[in-house]
Protein backbone atom coordinates (compact mmCIF):
# COMPACT_ATOMS: atom_id res chain seq x y z
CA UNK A 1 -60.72 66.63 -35.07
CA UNK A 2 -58.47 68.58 -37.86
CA UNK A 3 -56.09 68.67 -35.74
CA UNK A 4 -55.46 65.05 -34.59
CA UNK A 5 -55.46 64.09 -38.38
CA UNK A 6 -52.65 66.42 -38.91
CA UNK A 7 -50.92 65.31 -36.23
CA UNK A 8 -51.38 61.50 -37.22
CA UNK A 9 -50.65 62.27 -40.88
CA UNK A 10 -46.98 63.40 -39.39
CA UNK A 11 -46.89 60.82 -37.30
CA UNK A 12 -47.11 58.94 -40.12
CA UNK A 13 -44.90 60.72 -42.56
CA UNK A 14 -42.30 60.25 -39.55
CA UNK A 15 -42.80 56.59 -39.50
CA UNK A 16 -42.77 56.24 -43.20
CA UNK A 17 -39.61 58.16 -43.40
CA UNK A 18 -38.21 55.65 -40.47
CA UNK A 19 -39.02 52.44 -42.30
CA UNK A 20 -42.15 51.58 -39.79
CA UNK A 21 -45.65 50.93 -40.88
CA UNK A 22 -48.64 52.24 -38.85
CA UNK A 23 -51.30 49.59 -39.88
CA UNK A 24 -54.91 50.77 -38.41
CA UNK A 25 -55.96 49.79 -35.06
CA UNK A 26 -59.03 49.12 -33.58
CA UNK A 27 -59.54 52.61 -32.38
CA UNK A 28 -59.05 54.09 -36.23
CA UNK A 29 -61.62 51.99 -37.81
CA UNK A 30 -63.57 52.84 -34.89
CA UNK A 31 -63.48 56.49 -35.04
CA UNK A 32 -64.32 56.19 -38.96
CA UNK A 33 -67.74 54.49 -38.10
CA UNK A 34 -68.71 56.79 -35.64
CA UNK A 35 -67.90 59.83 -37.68
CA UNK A 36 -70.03 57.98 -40.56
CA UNK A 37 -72.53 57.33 -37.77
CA UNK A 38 -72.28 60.74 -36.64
CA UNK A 39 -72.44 62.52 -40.00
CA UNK A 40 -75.18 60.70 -41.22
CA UNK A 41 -77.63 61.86 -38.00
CA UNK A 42 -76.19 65.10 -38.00
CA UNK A 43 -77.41 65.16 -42.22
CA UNK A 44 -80.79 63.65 -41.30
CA UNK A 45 -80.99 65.63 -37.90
CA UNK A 46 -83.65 63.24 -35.99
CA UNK A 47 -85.80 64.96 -33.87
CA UNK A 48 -84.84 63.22 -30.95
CA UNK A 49 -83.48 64.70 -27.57
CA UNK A 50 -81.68 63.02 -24.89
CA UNK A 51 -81.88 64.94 -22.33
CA UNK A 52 -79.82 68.91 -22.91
CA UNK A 53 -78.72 67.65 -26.35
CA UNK A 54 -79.90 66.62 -29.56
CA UNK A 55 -78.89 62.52 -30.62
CA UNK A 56 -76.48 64.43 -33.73
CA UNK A 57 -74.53 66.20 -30.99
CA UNK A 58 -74.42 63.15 -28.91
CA UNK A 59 -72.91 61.62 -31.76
CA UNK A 60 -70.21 64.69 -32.48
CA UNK A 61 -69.69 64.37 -28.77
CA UNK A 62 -68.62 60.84 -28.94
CA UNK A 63 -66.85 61.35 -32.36
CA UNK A 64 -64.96 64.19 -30.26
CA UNK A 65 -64.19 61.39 -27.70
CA UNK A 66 -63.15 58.54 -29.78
CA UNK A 67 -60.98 60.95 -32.06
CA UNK A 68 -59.08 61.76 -29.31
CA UNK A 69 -58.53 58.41 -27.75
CA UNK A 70 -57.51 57.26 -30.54
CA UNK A 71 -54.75 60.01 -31.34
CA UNK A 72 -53.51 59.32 -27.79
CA UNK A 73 -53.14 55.39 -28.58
CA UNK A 74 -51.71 56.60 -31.93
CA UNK A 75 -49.07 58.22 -29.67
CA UNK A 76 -48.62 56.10 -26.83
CA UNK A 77 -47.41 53.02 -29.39
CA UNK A 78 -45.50 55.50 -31.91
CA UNK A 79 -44.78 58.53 -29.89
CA UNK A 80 -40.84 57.23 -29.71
CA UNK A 81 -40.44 57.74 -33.68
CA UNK A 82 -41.03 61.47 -32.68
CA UNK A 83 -38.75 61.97 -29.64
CA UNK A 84 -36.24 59.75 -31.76
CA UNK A 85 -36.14 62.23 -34.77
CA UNK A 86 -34.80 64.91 -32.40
């Protein structure tokens, strides 16, 4: 997860530097509520299993997922600014 905000902080620093502003998409705001949402159980640790896995690492797990998805999206729709720069 470190590592996709570094790379979206350069992402943006690239943009920045290029004029072009990276508002927040549905996918940011989304992965900042389920890291709250995943923090939060992983603070109160519930006692409550689903199946192999406790409902905090559930909730990492899907932080895990929706960090990356939306890094890729980050990509996909800015990626150019990158290959541009060279």
């Amino acid at each position: 997860m470190i590592a996709r905000e570094v790379a979206v902080l350069g992402l943006r620093a690239i943009a920045a530097a290029s004029n072009v502003v990276i508002s927040a998409t549905i996918w940011g705001k989304l992965k900042f509520n389920v890291q709250v949402a995943g923090i939060t159980l992983a603070i109160l640790r519930p006692q409550v299993r689903l199946g192999s896995l406790w409902l905090d690492e559930w909730a990492m797990l899907a932080v895990a997922v929706v960090s990356a998805a939306s890094a890729v999206d980050y990509f996909a729709r800015f990626g150019d600014l990158i290959r541009a720069g060279r």
